[in-house]
PDB file of N, CA and C in Angstrom:
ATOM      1  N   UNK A   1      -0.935  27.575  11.505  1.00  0.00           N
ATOM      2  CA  UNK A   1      -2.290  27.579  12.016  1.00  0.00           C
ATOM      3  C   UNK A   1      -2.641  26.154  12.446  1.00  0.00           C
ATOM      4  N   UNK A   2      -3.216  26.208  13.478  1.00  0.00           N
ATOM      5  CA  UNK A   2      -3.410  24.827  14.289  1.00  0.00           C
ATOM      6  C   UNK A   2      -4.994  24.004  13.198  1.00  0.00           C
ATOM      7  N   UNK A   3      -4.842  22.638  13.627  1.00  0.00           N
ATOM      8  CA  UNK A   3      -6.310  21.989  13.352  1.00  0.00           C
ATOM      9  C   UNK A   3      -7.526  23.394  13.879  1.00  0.00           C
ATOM     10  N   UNK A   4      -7.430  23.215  14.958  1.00  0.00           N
ATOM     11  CA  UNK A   4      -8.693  23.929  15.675  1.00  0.00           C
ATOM     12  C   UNK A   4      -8.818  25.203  15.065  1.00  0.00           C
ATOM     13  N   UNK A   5      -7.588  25.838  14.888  1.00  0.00           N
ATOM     14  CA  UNK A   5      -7.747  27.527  14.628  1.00  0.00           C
ATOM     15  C   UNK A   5      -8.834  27.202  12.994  1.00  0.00           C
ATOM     16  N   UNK A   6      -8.061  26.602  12.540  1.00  0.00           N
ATOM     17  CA  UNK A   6      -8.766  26.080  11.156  1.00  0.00           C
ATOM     18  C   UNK A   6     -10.288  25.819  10.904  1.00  0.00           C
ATOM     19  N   UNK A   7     -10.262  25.075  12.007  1.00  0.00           N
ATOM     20  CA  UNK A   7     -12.065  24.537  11.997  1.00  0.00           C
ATOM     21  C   UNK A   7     -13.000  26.164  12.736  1.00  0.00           C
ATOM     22  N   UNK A   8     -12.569  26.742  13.919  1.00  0.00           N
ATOM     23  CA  UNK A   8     -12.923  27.584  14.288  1.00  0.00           C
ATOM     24  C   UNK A   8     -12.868  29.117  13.129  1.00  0.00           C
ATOM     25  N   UNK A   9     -12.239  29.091  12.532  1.00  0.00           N
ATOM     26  CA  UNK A   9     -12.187  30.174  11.366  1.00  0.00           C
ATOM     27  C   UNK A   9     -12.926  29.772   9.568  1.00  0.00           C
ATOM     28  N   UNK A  10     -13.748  28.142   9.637  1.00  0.00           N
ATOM     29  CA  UNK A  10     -13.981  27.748   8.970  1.00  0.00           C
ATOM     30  C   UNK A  10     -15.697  27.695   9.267  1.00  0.00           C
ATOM     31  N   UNK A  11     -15.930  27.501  10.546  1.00  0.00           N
ATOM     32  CA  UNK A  11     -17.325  27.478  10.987  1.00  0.00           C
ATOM     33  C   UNK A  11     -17.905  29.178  11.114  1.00  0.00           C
ATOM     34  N   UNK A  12     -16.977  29.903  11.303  1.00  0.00           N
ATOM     35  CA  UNK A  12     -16.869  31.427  12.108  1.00  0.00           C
ATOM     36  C   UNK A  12     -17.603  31.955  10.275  1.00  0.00           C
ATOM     37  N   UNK A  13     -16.794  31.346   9.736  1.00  0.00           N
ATOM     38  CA  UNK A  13     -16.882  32.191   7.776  1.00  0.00           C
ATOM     39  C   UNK A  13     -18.453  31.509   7.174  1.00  0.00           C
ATOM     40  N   UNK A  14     -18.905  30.731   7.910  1.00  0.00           N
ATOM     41  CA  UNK A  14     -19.639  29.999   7.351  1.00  0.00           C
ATOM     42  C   UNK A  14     -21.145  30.645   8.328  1.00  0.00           C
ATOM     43  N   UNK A  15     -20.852  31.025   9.434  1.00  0.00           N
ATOM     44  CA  UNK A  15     -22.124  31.339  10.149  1.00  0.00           C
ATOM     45  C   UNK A  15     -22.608  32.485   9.446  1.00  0.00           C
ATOM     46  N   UNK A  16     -24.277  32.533   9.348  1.00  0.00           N
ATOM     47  CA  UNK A  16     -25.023  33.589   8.734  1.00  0.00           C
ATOM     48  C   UNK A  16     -25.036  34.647   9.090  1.00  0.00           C
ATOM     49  N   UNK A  17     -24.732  34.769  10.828  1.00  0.00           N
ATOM     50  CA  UNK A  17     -25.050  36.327  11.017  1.00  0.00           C
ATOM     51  C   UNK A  17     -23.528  36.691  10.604  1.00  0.00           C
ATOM     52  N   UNK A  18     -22.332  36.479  10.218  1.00  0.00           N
ATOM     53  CA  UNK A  18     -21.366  37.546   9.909  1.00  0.00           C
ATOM     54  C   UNK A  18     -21.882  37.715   8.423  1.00  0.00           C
ATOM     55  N   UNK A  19     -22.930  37.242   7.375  1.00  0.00           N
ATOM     56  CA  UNK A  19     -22.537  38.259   6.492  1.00  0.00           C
ATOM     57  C   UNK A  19     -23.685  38.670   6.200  1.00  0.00           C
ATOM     58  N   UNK A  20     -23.479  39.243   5.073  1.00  0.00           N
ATOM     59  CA  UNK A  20     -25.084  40.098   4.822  1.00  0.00           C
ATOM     60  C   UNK A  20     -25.829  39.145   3.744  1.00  0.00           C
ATOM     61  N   UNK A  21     -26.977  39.962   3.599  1.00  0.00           N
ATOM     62  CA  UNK A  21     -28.165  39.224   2.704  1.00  0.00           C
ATOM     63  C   UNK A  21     -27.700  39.023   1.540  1.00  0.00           C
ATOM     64  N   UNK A  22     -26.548  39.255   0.911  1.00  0.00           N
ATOM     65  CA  UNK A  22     -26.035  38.816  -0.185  1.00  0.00           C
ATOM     66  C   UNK A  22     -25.492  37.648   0.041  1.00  0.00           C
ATOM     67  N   UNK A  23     -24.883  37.292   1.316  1.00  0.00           N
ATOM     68  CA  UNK A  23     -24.141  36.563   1.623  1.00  0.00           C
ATOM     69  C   UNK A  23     -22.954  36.431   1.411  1.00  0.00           C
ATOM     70  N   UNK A  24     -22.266  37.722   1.763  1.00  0.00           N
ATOM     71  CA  UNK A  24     -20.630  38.472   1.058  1.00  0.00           C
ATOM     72  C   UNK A  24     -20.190  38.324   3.293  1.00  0.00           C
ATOM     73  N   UNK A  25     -19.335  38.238   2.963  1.00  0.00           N
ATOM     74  CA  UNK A  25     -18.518  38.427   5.079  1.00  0.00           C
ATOM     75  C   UNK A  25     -18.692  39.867   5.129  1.00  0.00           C
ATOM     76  N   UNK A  26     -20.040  40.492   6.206  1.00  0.00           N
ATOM     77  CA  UNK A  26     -19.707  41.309   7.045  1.00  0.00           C
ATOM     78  C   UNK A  26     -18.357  41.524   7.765  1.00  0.00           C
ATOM     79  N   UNK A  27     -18.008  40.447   8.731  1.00  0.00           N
ATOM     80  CA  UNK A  27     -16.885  40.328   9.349  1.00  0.00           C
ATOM     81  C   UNK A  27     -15.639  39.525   8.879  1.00  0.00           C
ATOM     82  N   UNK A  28     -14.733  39.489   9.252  1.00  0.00           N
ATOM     83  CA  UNK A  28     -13.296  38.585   9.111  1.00  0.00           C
ATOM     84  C   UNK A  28     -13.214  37.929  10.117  1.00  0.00           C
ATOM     85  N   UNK A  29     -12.417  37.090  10.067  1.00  0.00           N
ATOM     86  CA  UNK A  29     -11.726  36.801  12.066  1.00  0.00           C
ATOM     87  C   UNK A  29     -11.214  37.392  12.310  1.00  0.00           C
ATOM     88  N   UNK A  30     -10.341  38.095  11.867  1.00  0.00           N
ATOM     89  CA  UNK A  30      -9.382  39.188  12.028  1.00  0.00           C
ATOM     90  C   UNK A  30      -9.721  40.791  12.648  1.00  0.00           C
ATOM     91  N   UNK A  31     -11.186  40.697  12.495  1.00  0.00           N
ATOM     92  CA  UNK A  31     -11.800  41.549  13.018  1.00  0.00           C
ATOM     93  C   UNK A  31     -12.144  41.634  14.714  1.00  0.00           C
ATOM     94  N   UNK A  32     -12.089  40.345  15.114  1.00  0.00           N
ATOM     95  CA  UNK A  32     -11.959  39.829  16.474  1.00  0.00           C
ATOM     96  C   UNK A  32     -10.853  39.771  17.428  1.00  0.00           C
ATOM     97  N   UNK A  33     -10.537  40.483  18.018  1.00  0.00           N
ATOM     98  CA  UNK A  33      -9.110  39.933  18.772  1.00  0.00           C
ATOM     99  C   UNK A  33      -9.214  38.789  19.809  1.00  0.00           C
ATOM    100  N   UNK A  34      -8.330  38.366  19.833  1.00  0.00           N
ATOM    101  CA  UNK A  34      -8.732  37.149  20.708  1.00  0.00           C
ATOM    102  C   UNK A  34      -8.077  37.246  22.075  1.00  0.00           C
ATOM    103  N   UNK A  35      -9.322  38.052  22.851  1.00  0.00           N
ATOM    104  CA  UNK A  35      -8.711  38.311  24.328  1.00  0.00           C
ATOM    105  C   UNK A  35      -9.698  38.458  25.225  1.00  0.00           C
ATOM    106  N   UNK A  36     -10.007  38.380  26.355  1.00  0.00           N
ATOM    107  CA  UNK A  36     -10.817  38.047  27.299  1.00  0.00           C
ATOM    108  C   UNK A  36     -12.084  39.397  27.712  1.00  0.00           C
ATOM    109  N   UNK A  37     -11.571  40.248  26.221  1.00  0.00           N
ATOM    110  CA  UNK A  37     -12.611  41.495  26.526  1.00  0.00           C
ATOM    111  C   UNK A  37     -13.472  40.907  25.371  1.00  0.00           C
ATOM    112  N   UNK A  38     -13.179  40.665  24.541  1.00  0.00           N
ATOM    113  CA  UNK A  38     -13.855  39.769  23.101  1.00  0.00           C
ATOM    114  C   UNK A  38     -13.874  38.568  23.205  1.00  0.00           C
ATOM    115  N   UNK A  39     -14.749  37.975  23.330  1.00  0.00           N
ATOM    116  CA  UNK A  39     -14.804  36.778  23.472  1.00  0.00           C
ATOM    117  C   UNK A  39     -15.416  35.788  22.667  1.00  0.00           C
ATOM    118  N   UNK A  40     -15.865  36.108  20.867  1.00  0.00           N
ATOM    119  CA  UNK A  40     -16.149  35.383  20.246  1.00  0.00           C
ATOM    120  C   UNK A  40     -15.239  34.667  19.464  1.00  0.00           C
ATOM    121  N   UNK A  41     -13.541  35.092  19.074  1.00  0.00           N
ATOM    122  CA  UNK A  41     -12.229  34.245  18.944  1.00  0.00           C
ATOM    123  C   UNK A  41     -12.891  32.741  19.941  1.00  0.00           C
ATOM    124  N   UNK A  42     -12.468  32.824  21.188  1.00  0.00           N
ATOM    125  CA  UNK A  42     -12.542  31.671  21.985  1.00  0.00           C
ATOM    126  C   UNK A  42     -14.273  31.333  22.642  1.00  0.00           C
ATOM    127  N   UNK A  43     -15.068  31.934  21.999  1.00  0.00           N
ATOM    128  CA  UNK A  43     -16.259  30.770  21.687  1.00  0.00           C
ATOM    129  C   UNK A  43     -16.062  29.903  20.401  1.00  0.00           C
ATOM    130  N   UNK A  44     -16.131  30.527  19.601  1.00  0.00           N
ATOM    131  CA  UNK A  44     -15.625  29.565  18.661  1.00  0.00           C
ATOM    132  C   UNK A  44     -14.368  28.557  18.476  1.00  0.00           C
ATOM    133  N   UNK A  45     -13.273  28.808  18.772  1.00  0.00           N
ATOM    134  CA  UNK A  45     -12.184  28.243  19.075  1.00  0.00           C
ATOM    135  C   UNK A  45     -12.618  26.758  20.341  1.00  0.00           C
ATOM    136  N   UNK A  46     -13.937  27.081  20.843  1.00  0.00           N
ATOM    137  CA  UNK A  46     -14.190  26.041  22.057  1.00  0.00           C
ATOM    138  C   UNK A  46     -15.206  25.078  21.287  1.00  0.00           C
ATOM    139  N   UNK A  47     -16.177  25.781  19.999  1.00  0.00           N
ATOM    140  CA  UNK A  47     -16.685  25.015  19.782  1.00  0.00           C
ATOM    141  C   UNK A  47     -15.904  23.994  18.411  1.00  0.00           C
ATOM    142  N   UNK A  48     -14.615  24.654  17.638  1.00  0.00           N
ATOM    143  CA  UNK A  48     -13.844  23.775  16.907  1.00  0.00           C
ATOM    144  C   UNK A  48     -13.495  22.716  18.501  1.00  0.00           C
ATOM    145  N   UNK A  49     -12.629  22.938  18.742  1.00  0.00           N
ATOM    146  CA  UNK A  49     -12.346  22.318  19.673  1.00  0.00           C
ATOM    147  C   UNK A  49     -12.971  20.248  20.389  1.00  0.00           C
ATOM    148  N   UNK A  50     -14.461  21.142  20.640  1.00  0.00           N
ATOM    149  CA  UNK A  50     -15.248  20.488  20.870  1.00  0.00           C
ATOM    150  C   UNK A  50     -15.651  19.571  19.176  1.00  0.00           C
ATOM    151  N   UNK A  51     -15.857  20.035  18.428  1.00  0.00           N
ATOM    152  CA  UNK A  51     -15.897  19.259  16.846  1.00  0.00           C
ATOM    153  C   UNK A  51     -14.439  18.087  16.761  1.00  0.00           C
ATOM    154  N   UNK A  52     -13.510  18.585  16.629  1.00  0.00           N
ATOM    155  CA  UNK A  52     -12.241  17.888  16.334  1.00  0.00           C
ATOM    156  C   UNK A  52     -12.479  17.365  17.518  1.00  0.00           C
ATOM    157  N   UNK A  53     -12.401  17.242  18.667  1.00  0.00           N
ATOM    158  CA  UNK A  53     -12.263  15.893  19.775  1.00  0.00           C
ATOM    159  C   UNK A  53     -13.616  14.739  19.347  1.00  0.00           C
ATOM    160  N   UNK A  54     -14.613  15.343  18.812  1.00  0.00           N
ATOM    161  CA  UNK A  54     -15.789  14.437  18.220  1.00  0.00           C
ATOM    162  C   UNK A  54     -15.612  13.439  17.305  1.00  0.00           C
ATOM    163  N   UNK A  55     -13.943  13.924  16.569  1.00  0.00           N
ATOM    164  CA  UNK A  55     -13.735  13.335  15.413  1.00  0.00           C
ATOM    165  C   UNK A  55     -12.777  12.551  15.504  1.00  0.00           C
ATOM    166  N   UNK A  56     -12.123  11.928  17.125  1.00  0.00           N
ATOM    167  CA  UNK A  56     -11.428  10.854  17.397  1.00  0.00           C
ATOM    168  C   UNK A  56     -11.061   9.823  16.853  1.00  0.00           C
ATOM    169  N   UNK A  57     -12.799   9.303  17.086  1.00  0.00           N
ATOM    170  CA  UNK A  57     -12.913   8.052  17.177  1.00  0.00           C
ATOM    171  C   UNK A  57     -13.778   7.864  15.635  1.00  0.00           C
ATOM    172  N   UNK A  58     -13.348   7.434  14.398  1.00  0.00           N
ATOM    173  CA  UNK A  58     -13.626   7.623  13.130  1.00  0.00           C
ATOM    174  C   UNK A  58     -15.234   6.782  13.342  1.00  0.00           C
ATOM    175  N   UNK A  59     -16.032   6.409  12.501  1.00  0.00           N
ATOM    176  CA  UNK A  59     -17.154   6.265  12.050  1.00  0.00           C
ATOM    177  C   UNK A  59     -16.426   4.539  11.207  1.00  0.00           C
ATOM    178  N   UNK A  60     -17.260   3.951  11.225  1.00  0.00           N
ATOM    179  CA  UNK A  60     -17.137   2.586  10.535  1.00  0.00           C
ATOM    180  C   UNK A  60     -16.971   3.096   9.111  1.00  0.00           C
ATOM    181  N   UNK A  61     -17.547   3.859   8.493  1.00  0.00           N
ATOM    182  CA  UNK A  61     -17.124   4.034   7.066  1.00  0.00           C
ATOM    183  C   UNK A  61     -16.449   5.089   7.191  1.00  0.00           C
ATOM    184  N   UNK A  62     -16.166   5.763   8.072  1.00  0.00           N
ATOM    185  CA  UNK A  62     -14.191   6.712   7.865  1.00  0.00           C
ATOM    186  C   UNK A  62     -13.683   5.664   7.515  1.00  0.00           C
ATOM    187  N   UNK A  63     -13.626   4.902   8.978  1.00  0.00           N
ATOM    188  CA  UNK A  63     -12.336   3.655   8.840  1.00  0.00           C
ATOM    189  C   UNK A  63     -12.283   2.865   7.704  1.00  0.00           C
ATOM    190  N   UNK A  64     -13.456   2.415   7.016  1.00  0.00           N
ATOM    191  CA  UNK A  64     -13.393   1.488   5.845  1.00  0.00           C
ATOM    192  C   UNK A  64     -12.403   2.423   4.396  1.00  0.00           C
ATOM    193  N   UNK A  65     -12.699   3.438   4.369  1.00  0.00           N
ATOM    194  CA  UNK A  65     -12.400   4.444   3.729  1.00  0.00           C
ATOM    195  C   UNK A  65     -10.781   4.750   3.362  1.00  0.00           C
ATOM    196  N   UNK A  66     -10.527   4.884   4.995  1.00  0.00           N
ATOM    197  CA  UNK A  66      -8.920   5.088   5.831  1.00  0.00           C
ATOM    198  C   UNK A  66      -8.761   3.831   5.158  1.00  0.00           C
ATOM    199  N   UNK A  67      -9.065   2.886   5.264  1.00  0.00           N
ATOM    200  CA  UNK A  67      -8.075   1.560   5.141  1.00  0.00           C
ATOM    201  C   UNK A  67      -7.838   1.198   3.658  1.00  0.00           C
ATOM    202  N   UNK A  68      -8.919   1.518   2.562  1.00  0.00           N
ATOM    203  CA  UNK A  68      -8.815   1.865   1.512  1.00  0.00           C
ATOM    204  C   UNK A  68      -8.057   2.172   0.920  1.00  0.00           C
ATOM    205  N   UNK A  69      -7.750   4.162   1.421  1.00  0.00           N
ATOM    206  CA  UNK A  69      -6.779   4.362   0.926  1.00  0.00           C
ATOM    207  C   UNK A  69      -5.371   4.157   1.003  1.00  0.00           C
ATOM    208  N   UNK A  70      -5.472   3.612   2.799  1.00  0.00           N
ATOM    209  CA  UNK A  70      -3.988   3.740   3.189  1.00  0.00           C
ATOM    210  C   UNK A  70      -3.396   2.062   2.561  1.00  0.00           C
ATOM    211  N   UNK A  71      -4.462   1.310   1.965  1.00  0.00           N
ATOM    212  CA  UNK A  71      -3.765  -0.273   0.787  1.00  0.00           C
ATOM    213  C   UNK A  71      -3.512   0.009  -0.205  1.00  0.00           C
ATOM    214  N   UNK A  72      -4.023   1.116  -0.918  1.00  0.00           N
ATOM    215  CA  UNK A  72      -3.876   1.559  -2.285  1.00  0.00           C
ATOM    216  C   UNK A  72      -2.436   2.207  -2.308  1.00  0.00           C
ATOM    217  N   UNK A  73      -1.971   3.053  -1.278  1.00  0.00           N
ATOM    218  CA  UNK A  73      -0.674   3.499  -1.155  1.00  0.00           C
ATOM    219  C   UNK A  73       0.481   2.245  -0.510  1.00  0.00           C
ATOM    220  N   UNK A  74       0.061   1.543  -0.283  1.00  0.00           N
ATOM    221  CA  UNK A  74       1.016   0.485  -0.135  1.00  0.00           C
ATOM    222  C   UNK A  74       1.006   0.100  -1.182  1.00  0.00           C
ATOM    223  N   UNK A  75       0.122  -0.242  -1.933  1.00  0.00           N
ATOM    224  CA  UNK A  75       0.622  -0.840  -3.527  1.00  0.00           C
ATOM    225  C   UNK A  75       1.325  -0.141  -4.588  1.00  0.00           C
ATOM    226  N   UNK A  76       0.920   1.921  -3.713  1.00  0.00           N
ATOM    227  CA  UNK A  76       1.537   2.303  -4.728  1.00  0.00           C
ATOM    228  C   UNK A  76       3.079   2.196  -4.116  1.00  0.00           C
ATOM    229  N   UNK A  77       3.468   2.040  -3.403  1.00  0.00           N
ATOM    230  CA  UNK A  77       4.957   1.806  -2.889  1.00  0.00           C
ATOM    231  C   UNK A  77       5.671   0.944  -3.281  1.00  0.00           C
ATOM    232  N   UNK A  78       5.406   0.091  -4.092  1.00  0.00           N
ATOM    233  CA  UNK A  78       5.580  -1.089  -4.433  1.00  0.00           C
ATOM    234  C   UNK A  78       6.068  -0.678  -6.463  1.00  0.00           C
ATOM    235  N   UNK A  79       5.284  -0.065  -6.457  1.00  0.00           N
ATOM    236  CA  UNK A  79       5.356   0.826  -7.848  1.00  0.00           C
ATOM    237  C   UNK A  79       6.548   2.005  -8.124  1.00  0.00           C
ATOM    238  N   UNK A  80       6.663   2.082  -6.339  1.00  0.00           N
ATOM    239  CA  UNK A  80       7.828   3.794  -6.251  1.00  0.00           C
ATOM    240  C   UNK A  80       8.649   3.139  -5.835  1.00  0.00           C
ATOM    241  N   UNK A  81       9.688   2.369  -5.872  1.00  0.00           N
ATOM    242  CA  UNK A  81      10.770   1.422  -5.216  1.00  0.00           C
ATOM    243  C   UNK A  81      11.413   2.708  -4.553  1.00  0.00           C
ATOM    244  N   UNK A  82      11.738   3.701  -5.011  1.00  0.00           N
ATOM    245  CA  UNK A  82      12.860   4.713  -5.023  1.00  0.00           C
ATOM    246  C   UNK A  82      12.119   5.454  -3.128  1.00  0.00           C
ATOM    247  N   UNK A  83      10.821   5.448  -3.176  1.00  0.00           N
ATOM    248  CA  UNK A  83       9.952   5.215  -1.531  1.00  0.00           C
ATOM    249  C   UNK A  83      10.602   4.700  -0.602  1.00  0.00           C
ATOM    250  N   UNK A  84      10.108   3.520  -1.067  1.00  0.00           N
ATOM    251  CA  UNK A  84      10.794   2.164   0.129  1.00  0.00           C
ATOM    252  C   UNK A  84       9.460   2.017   1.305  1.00  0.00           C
ATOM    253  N   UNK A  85       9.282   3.420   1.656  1.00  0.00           N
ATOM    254  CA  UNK A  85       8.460   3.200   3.026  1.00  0.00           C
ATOM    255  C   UNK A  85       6.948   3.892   2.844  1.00  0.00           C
ATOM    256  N   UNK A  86       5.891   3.840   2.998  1.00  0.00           N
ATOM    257  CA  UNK A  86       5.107   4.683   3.659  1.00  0.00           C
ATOM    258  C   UNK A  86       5.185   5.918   3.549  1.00  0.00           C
ATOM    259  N   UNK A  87       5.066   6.946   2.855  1.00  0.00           N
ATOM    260  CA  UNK A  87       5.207   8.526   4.224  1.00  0.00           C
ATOM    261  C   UNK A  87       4.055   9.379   3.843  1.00  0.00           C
ATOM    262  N   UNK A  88       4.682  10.779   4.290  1.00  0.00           N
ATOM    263  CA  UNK A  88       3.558  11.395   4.869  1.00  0.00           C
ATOM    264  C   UNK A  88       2.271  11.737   3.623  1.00  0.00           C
ATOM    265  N   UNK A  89       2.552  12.004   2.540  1.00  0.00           N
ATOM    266  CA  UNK A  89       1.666  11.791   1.799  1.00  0.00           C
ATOM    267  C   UNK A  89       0.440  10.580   1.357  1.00  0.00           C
ATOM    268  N   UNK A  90       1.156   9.675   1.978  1.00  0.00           N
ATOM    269  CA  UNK A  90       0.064   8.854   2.175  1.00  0.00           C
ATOM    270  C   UNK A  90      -0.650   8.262   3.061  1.00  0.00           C
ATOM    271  N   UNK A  91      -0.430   8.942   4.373  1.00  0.00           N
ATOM    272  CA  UNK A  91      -1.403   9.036   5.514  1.00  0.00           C
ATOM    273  C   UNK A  91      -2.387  10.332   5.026  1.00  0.00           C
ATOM    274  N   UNK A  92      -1.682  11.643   4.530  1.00  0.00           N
ATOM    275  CA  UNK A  92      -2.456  12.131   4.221  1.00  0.00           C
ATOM    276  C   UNK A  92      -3.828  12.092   3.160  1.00  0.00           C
ATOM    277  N   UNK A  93      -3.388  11.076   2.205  1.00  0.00           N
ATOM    278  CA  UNK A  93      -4.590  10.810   1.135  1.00  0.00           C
ATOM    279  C   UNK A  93      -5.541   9.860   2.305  1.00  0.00           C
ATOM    280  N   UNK A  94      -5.004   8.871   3.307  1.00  0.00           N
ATOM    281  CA  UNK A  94      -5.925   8.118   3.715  1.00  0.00           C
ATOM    282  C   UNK A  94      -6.902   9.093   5.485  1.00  0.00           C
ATOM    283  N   UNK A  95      -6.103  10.093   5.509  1.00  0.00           N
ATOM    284  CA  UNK A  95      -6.819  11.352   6.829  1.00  0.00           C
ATOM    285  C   UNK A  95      -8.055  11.730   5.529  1.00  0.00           C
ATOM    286  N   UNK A  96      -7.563  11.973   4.224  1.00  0.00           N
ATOM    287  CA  UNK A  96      -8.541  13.107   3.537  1.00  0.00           C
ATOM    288  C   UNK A  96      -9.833  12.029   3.105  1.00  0.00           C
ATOM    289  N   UNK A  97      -9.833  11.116   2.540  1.00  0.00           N
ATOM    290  CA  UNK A  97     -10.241   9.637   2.645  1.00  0.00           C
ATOM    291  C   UNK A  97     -11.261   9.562   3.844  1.00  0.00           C
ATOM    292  N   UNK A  98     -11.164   9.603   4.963  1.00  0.00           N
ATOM    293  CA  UNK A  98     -11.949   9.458   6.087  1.00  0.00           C
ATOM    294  C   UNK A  98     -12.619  10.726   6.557  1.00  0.00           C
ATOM    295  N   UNK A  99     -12.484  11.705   6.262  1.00  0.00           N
ATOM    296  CA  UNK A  99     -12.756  13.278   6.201  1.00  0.00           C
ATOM    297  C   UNK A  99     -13.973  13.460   5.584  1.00  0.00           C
ATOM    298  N   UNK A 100     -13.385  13.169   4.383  1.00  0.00           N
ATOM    299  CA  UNK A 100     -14.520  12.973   2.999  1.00  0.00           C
ATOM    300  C   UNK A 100     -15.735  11.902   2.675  1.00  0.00           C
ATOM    301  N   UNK A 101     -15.531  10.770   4.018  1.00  0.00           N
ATOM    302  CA  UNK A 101     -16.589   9.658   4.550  1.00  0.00           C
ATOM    303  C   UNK A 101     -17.560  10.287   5.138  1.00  0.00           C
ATOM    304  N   UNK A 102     -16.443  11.252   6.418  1.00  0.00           N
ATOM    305  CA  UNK A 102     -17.541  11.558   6.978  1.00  0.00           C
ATOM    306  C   UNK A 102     -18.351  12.762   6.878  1.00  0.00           C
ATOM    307  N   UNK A 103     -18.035  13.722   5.832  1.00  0.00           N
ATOM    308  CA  UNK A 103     -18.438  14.548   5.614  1.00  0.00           C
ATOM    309  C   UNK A 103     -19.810  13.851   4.229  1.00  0.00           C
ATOM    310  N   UNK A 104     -19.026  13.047   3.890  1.00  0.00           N
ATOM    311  CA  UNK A 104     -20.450  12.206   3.103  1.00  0.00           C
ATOM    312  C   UNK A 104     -21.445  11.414   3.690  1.00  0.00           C
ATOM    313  N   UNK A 105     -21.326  11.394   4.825  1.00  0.00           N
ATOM    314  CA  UNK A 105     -22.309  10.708   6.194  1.00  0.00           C
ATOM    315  C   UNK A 105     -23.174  11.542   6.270  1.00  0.00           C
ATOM    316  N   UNK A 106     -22.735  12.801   6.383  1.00  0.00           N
ATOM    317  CA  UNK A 106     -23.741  13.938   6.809  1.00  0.00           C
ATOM    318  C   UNK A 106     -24.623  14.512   5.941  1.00  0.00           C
ATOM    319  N   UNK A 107     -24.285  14.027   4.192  1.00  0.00           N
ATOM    320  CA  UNK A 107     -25.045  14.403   3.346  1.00  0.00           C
ATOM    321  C   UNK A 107     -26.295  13.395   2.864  1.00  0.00           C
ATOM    322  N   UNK A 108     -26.100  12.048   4.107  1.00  0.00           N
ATOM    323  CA  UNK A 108     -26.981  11.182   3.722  1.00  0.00           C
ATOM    324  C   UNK A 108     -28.533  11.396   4.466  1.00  0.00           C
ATOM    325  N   UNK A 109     -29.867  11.532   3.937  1.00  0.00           N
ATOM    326  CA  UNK A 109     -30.948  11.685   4.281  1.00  0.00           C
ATOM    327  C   UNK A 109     -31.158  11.369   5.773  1.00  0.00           C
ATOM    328  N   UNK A 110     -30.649  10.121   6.354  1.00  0.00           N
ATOM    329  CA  UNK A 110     -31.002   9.511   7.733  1.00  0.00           C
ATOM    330  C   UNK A 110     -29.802  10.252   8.749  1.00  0.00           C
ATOM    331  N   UNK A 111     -28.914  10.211   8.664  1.00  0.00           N
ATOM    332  CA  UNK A 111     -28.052  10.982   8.868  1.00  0.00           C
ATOM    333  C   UNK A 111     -28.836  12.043  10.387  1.00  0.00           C
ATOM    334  N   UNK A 112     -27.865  12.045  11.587  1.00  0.00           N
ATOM    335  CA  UNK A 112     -28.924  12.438  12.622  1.00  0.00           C
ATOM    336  C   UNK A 112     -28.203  14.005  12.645  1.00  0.00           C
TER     337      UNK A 112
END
């Protein structure tokens, strides 16, 4: 499953009109086919889309965040000799790191 499919099936679960007043999913995605007679798959899929290209260019406190974590894993490399290098686990703590900035941006009062 792609970034986008992800964000688009994450915003899709989260909108009010698919579920009911309990707030249980009326719908699935799966309930949607994604083809040019249905066309709420690829509205949504346009508006992930449109989100993840928003999220390029990080925010001054992503980046402070990112850089954070991605020094803390250099030191821990230093600790893992048996490493040697960098890898993918620790780009990933410093992607989740800047994720989690900016998703804490949005929980701040001024916040537009």
């Amino acid at each position: 499953m792609t970034m986008i499919e992800k964000m688009a099936r994450a915003m899709f679960e989260d909108d009010p009109a698919y579920k009911d007043s309990a707030g249980n999913q009326r719908h699935t995605w799966d309930d949607w086919p994604c083809n040019d007679l249905e066309p709420r798959r690829h509205w949504w899929l346009q508006k992930a889309t449109v989100a993840l290209a928003a999220m390029r260019e990080p925010t001054d406190t992503m980046r402070a965040e990112m850089v954070q974590a991605y020094a803390a894993s250099i030191v821990a490399v230093t600790k893992r000799p048996e490493d040697g290098v960098v890898n993918s686990r620790d780009t990933d703590a410093a992607w989740r790191a800047g994720i989690d900035a900016a998703l804490a941006e949005a929980k701040t009062p001024d916040a537009p």
